[in-house]
C-alpha atoms as a PDB file:
ATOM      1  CA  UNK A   1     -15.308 -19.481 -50.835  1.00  0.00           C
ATOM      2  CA  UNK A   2     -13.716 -17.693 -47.833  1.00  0.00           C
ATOM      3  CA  UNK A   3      -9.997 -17.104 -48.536  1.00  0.00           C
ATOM      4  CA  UNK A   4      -7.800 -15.948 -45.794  1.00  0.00           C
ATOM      5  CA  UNK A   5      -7.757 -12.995 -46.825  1.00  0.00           C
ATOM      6  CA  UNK A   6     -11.292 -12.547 -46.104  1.00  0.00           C
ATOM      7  CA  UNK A   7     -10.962 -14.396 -42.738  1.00  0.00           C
ATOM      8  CA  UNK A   8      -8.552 -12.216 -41.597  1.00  0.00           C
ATOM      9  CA  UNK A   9     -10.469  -9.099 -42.179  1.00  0.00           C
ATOM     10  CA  UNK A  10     -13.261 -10.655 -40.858  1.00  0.00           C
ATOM     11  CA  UNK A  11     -11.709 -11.257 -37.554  1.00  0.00           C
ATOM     12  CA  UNK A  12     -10.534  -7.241 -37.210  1.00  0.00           C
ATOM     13  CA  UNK A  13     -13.940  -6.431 -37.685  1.00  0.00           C
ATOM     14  CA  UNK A  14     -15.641  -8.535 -35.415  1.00  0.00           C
ATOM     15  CA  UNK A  15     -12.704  -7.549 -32.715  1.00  0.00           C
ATOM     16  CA  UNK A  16     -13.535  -4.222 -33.247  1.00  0.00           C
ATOM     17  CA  UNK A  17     -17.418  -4.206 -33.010  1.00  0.00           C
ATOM     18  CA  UNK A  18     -16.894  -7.036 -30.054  1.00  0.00           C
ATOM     19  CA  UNK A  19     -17.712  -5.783 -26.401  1.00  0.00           C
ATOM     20  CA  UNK A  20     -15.682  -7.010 -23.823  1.00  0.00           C
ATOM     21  CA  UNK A  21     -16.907 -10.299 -22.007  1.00  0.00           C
ATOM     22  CA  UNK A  22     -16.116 -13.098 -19.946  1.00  0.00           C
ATOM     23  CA  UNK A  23     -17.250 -17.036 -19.845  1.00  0.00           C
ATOM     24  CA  UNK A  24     -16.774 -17.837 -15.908  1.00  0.00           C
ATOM     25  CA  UNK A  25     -15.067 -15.764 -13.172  1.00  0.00           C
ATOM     26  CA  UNK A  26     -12.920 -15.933 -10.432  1.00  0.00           C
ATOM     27  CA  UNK A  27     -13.843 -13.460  -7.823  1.00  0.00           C
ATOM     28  CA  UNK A  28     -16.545 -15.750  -6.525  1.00  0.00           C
ATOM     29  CA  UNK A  29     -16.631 -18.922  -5.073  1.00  0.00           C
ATOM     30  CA  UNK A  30     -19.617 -20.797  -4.108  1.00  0.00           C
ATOM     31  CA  UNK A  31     -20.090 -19.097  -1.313  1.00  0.00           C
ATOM     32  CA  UNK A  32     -20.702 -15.752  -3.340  1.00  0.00           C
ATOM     33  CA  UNK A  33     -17.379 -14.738  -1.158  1.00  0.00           C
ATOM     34  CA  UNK A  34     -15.167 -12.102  -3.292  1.00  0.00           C
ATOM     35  CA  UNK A  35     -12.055 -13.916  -4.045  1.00  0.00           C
ATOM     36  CA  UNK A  36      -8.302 -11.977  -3.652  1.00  0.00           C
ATOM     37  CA  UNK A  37      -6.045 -12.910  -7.030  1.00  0.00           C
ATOM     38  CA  UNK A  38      -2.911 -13.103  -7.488  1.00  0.00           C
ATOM     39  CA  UNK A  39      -1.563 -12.375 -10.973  1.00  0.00           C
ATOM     40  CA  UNK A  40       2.427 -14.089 -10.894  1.00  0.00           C
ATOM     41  CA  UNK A  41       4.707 -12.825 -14.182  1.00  0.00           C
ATOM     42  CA  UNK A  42       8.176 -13.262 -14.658  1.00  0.00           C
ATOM     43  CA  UNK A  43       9.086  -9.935 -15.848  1.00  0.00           C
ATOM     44  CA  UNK A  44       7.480  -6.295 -16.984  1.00  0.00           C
ATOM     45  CA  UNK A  45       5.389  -6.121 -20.367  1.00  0.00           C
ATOM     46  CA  UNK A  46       4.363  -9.991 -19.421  1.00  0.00           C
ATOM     47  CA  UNK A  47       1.115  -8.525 -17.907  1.00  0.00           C
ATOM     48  CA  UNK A  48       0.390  -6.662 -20.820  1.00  0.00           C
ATOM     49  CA  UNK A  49       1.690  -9.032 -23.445  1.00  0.00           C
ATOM     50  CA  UNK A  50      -0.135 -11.734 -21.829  1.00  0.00           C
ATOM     51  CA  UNK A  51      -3.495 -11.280 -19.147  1.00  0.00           C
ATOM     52  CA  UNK A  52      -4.513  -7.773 -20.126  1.00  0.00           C
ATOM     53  CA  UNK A  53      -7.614  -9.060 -21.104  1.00  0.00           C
ATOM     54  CA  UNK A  54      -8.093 -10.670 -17.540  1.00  0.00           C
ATOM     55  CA  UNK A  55      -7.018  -8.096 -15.548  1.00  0.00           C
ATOM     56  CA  UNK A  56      -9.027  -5.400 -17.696  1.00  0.00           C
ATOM     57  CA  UNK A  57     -12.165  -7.531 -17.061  1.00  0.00           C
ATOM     58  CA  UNK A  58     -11.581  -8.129 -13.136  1.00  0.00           C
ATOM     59  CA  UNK A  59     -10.121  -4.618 -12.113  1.00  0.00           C
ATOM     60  CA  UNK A  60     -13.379  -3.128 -13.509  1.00  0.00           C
ATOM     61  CA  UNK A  61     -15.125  -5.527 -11.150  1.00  0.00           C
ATOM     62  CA  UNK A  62     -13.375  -5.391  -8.142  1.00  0.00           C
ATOM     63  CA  UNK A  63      -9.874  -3.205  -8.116  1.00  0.00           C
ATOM     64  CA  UNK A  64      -9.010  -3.858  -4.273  1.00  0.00           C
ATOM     65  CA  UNK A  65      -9.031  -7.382  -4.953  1.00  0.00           C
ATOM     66  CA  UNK A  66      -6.526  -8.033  -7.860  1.00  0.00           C
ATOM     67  CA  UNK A  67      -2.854  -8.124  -6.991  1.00  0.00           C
ATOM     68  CA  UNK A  68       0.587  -8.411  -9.290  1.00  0.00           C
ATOM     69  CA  UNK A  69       3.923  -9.898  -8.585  1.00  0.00           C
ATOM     70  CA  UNK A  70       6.470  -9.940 -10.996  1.00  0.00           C
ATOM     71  CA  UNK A  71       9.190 -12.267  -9.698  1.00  0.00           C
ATOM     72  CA  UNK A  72      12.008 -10.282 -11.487  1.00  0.00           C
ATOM     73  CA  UNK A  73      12.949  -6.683 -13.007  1.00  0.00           C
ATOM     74  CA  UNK A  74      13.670  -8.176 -16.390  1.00  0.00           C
ATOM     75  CA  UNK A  75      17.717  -7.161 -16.043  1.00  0.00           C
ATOM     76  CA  UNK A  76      19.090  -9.552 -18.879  1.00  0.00           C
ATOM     77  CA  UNK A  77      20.063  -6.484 -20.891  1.00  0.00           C
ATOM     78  CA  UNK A  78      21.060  -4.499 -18.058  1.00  0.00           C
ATOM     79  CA  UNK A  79      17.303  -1.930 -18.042  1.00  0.00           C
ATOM     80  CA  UNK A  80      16.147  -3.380 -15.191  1.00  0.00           C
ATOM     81  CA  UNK A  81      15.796   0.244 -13.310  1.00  0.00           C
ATOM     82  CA  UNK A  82      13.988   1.238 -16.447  1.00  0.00           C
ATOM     83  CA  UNK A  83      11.586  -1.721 -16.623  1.00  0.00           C
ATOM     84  CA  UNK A  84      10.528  -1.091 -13.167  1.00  0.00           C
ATOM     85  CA  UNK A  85       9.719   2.484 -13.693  1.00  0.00           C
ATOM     86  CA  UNK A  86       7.716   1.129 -16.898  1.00  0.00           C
ATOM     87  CA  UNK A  87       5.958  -1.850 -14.773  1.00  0.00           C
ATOM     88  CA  UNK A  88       4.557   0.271 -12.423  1.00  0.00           C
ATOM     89  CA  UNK A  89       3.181   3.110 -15.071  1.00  0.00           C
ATOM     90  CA  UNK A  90       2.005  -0.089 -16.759  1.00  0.00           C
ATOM     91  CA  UNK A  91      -0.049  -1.010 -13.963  1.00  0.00           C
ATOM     92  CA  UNK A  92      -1.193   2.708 -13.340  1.00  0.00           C
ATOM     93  CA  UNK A  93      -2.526   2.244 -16.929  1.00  0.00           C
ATOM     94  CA  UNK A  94      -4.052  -0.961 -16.340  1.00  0.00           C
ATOM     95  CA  UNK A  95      -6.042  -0.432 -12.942  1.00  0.00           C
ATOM     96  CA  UNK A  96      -3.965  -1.972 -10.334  1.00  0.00           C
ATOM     97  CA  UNK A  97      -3.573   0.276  -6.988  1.00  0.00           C
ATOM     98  CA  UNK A  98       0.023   0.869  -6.298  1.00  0.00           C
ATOM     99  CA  UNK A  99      -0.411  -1.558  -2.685  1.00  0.00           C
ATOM    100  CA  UNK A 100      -1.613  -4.354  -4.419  1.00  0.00           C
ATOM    101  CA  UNK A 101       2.175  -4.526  -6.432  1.00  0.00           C
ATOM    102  CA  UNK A 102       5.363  -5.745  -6.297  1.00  0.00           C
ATOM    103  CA  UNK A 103       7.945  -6.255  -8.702  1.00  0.00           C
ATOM    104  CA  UNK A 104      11.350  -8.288  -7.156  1.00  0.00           C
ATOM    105  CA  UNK A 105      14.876  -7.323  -7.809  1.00  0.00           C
ATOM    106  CA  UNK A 106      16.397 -10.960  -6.355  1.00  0.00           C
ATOM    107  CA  UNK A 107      19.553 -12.498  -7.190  1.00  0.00           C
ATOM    108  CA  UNK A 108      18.688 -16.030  -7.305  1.00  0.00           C
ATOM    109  CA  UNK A 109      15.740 -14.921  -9.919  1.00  0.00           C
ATOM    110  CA  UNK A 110      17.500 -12.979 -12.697  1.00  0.00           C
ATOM    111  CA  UNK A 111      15.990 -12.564 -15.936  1.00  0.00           C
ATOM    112  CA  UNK A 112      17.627 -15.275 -18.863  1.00  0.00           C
ATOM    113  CA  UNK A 113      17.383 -17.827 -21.208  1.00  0.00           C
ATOM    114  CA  UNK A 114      19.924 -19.378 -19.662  1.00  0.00           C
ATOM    115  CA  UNK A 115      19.090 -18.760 -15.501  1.00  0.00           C
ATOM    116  CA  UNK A 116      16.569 -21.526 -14.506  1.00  0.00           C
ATOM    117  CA  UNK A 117      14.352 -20.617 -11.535  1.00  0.00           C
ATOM    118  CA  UNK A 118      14.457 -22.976  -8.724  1.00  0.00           C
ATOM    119  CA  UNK A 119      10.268 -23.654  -8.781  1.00  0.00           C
ATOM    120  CA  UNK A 120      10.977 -24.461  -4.622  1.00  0.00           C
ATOM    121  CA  UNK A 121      12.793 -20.975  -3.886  1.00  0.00           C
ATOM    122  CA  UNK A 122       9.837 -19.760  -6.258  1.00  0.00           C
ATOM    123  CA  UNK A 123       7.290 -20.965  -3.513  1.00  0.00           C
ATOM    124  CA  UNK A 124       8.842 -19.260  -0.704  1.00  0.00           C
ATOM    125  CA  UNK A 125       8.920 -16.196  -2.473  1.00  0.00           C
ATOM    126  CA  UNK A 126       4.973 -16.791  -3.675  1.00  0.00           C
ATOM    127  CA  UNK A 127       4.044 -17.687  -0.292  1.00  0.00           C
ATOM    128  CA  UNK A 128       4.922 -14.019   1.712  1.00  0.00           C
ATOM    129  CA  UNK A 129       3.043 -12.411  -0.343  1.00  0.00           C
ATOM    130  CA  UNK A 130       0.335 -14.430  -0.726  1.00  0.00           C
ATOM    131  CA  UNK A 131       0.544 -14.558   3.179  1.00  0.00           C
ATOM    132  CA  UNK A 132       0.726 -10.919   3.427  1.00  0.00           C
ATOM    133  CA  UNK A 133      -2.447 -10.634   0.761  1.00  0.00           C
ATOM    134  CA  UNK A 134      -4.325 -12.884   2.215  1.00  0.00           C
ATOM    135  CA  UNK A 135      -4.889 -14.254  -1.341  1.00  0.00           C
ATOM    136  CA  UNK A 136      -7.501 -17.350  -2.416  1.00  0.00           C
ATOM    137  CA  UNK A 137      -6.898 -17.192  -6.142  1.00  0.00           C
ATOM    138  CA  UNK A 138      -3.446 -17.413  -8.479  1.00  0.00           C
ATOM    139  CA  UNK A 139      -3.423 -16.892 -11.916  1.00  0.00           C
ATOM    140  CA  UNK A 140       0.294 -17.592 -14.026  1.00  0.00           C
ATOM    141  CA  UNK A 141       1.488 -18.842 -16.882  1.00  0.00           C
ATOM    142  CA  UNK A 142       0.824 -22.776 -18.202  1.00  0.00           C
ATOM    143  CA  UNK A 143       3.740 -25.304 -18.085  1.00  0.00           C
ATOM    144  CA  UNK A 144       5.055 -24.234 -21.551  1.00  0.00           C
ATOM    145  CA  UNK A 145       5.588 -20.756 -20.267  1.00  0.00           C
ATOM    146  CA  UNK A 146       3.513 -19.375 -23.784  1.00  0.00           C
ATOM    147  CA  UNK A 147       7.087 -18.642 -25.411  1.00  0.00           C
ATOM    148  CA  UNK A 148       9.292 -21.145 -24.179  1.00  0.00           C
ATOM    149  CA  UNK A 149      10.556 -19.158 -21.914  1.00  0.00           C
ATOM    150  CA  UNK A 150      12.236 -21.012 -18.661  1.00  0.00           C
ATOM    151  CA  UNK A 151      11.772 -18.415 -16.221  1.00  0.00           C
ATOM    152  CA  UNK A 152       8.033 -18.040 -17.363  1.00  0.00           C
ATOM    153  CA  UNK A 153       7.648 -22.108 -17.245  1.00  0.00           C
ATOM    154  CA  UNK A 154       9.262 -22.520 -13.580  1.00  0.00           C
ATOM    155  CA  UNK A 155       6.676 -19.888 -12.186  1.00  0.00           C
ATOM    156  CA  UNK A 156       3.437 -22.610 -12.285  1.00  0.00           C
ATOM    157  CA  UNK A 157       5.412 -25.188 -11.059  1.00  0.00           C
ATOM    158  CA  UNK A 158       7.441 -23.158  -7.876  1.00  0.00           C
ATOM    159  CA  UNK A 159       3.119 -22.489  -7.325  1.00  0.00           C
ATOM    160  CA  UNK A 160       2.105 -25.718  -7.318  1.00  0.00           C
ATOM    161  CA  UNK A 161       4.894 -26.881  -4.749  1.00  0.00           C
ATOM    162  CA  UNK A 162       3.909 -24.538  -2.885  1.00  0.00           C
ATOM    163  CA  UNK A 163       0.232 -24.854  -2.674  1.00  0.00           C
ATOM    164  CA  UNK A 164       0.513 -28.886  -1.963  1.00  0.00           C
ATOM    165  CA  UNK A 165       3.430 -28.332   0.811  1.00  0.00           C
ATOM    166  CA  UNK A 166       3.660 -25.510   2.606  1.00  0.00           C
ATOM    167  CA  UNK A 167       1.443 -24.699   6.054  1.00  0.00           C
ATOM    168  CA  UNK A 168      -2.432 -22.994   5.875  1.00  0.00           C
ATOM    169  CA  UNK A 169      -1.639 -21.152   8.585  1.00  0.00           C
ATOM    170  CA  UNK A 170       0.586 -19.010   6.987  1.00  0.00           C
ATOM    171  CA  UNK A 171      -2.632 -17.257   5.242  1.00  0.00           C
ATOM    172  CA  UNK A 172      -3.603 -14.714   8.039  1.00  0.00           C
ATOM    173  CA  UNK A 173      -7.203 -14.473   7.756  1.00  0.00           C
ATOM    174  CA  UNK A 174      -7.810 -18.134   7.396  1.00  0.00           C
ATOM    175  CA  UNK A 175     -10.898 -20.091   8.871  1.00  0.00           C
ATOM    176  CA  UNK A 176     -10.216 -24.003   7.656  1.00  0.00           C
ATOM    177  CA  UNK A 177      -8.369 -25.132  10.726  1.00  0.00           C
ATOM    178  CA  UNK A 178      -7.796 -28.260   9.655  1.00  0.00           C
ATOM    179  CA  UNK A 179      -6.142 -27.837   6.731  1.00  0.00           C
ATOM    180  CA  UNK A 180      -2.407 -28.990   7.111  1.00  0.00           C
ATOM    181  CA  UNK A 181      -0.943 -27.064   3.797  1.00  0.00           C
ATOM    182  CA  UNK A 182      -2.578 -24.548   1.345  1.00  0.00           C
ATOM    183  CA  UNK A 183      -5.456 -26.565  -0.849  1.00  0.00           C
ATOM    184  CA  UNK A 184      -7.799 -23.342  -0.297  1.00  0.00           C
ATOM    185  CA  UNK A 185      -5.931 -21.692  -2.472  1.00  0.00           C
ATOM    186  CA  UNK A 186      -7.366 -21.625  -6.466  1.00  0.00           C
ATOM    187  CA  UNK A 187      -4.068 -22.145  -9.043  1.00  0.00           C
ATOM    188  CA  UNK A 188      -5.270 -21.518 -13.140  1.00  0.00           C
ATOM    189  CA  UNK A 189      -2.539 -21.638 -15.381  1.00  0.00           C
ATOM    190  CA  UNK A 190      -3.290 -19.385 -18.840  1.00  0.00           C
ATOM    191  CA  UNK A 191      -4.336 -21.384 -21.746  1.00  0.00           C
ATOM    192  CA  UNK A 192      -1.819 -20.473 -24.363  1.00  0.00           C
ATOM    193  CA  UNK A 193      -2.918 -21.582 -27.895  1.00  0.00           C
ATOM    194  CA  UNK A 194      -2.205 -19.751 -30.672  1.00  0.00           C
ATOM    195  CA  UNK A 195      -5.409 -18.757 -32.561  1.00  0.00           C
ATOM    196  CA  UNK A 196      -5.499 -15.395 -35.146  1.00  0.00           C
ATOM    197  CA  UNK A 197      -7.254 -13.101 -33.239  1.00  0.00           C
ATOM    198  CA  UNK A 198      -8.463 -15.451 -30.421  1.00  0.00           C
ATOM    199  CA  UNK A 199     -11.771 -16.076 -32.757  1.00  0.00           C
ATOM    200  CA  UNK A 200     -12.590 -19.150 -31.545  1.00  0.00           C
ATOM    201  CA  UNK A 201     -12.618 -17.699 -27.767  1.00  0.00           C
ATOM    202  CA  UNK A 202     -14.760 -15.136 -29.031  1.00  0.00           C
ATOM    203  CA  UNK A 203     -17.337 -17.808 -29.953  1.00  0.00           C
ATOM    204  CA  UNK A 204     -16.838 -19.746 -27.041  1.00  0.00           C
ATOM    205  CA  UNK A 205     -17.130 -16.722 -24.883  1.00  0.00           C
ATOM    206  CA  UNK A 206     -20.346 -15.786 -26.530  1.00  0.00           C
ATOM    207  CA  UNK A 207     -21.857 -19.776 -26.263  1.00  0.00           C
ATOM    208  CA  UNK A 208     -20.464 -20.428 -22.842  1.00  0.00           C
ATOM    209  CA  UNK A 209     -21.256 -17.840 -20.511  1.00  0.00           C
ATOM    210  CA  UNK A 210     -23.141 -20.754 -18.479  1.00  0.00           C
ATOM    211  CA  UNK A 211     -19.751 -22.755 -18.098  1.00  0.00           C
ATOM    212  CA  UNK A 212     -17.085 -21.856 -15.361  1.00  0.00           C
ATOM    213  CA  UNK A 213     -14.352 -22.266 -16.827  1.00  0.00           C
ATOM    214  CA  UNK A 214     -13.204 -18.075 -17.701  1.00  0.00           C
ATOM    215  CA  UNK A 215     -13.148 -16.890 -21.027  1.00  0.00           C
ATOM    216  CA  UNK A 216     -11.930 -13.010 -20.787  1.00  0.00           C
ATOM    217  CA  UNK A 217     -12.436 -11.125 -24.265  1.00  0.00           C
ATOM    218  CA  UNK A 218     -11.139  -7.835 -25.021  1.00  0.00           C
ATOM    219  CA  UNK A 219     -13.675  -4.941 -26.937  1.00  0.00           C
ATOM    220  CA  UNK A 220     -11.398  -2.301 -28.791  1.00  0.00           C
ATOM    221  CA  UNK A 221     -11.737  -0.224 -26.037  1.00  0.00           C
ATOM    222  CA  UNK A 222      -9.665  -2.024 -23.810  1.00  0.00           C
ATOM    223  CA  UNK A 223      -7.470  -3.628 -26.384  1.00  0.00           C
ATOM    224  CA  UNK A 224      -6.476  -0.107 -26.886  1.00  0.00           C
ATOM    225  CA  UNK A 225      -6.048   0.219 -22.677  1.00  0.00           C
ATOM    226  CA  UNK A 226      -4.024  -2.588 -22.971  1.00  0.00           C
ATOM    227  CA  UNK A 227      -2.180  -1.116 -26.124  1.00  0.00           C
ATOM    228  CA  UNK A 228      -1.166   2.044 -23.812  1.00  0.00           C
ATOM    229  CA  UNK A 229       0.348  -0.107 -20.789  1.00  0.00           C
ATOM    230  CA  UNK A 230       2.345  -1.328 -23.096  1.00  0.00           C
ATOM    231  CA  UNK A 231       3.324   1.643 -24.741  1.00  0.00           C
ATOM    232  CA  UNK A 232       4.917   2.573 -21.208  1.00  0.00           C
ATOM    233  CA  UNK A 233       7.657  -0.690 -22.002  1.00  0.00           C
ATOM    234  CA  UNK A 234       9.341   1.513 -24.377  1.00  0.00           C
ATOM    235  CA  UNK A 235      12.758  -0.216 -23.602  1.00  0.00           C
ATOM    236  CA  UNK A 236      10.847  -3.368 -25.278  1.00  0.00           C
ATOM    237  CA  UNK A 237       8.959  -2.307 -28.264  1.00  0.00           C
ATOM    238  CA  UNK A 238      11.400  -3.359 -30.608  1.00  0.00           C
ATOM    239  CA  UNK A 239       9.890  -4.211 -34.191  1.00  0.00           C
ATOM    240  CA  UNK A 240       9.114  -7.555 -33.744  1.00  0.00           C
ATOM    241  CA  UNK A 241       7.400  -6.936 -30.474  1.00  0.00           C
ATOM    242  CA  UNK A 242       5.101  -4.488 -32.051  1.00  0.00           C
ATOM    243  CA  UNK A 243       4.029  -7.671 -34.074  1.00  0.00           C
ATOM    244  CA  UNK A 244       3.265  -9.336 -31.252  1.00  0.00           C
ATOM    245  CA  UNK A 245       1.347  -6.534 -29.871  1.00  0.00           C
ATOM    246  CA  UNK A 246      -0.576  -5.721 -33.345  1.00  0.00           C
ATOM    247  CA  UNK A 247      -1.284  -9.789 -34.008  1.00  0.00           C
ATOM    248  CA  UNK A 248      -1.246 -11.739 -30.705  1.00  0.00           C
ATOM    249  CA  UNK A 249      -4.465 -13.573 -29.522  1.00  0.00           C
ATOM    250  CA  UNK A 250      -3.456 -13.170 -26.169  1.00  0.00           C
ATOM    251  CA  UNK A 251      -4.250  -9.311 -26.309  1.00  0.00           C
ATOM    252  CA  UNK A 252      -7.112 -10.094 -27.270  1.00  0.00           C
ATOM    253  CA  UNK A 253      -8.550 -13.001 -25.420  1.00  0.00           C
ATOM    254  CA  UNK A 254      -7.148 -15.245 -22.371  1.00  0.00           C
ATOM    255  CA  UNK A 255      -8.788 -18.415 -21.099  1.00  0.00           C
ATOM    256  CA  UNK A 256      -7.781 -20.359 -17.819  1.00  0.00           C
ATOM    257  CA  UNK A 257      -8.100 -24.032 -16.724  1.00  0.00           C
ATOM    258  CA  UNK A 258      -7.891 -24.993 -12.856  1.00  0.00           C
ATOM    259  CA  UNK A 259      -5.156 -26.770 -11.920  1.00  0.00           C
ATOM    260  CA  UNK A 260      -6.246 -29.245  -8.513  1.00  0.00           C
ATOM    261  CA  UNK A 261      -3.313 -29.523  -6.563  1.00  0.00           C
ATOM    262  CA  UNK A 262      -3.122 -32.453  -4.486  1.00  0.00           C
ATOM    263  CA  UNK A 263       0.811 -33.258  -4.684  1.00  0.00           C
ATOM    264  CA  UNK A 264       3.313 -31.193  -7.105  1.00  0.00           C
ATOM    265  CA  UNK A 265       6.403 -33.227  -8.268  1.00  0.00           C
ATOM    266  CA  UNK A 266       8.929 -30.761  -9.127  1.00  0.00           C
ATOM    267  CA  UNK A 267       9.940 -32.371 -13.076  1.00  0.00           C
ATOM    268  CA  UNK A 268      13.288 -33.335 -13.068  1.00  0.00           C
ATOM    269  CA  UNK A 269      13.922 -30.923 -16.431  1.00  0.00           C
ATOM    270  CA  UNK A 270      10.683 -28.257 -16.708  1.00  0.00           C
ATOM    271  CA  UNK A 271      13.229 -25.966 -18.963  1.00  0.00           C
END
């Protein structure tokens, strides 16, 4: 019999020996057209903490197409000049070009347990960029915000609103004329569940290469890219985020479900 002590080594080793893969992608649709994406975070060290997996498998793809924005400097303990200096070193680590970022210092989206992010103020700030980007793909967190976190769970829902209200014509390079608001624009929300290791991605990633849905799963070598971005948050790697680092799934592995946007009802509570 299997104890878990012997599960857990087993799931090290196969991590280690593991190659990077994916299940699915989002840089094509089916018109074999190379799709722009978005990556929205809340603060610095979410990218790492959370999609390094995805972005590790798409930058090596396709580097001009992947774009960040971080909707806030992460001030709540007053480092938010630091954490921007570490975002961006982050994200020289991790393979994003330095015009395809953008990390916001507004006032009416301050890092804090306790600040709730109005999801329609959200969508305005979403929609320049995405505008200026011409992007056709978002990827954020789910609607639990992975830790509970309310500025991480407004960001899906300030996305939604804005994908099911707010005018086509505001992408630049857009050819669906008819369109009266954004529905050419792809939303998946992360698929936060906890699982040691991610080990049942790694099988499904390994089955399911024929399905669409994306499956990104990190090989040591770029667990230990990702490992390095995040080694530029020193202001954040107190003890118990080094656990997190050493033991999350979500270094390891990140899968994605599509979201189809027809209308978005803001909830009257989403914190």
């Amino acid at each position: 019999m299997f104890s878990t002590f012997h599960v857990f080594i087993l799931c090290i080793v196969l991590a280690i020996a593991y190659r990077p893969t994916n299940s699915g992608d989002f840089q094509r649709n089916n018109k074999t057209e190379l799709q722009r994406v978005l990556l929205v975070t809340a603060h610095p060290d979410d990218e790492c903490l959370f999609f390094a997996p995805t972005i590790l498998g798409l930058t090596s793809h396709n580097q001009e197409n992947f774009f960040s924005l971080c909707l806030s400097i992460g001030d709540a303990d007053g480092l938010g000049h630091i954490r921007r200096e570490e975002y961006d070193k982050s994200l020289d680590v991790l393979g994003i070009s330095k015009a395809n970022r953008m990390v916001l210092d507004d006032p009416s989206l301050k890092d804090g347990m306790d600040n709730f992010w109005d999801p329609h103020y959200i969508a305005d700030v979403v929609a320049e960029f995405v505008a200026l980007h011409n992007i056709t793909t978002i990827l954020t967190f789910d609607g639990d915000g992975v830790s509970g976190h309310p500025n991480h769970k407004a960001i899906p829902y300030g996305i939604q609103h804005m994908i099911s209200t707010y005018p086509f014509s505001l992408l630049q390079n857009s050819t669906s004329k008819n369109d009266s608001v954004m529905h050419g624009i792809a939303l998946w929300l992360g698929r936060f569940i906890f699982e040691p290791f991610g080990w049942r991605s790694f099988i499904q990633a390994s089955q399911d290469k024929h399905k669409a849905t994306p499956v990104f799963v990190a090989g040591i070598e770029n667990y230990l890219v990702a490992l390095r971005a995040m080694r530029q948050h020193w202001s954040q790697l107190v003890w118990f985020r080094w656990l997190n680092v050493l033991f999350s799934s979500y270094m390891w592995v990140n899968r994605w479900g599509e979201v189809i946007v027809d209308a978005a009802p803001i909830p009257g509570d989403y914190t």
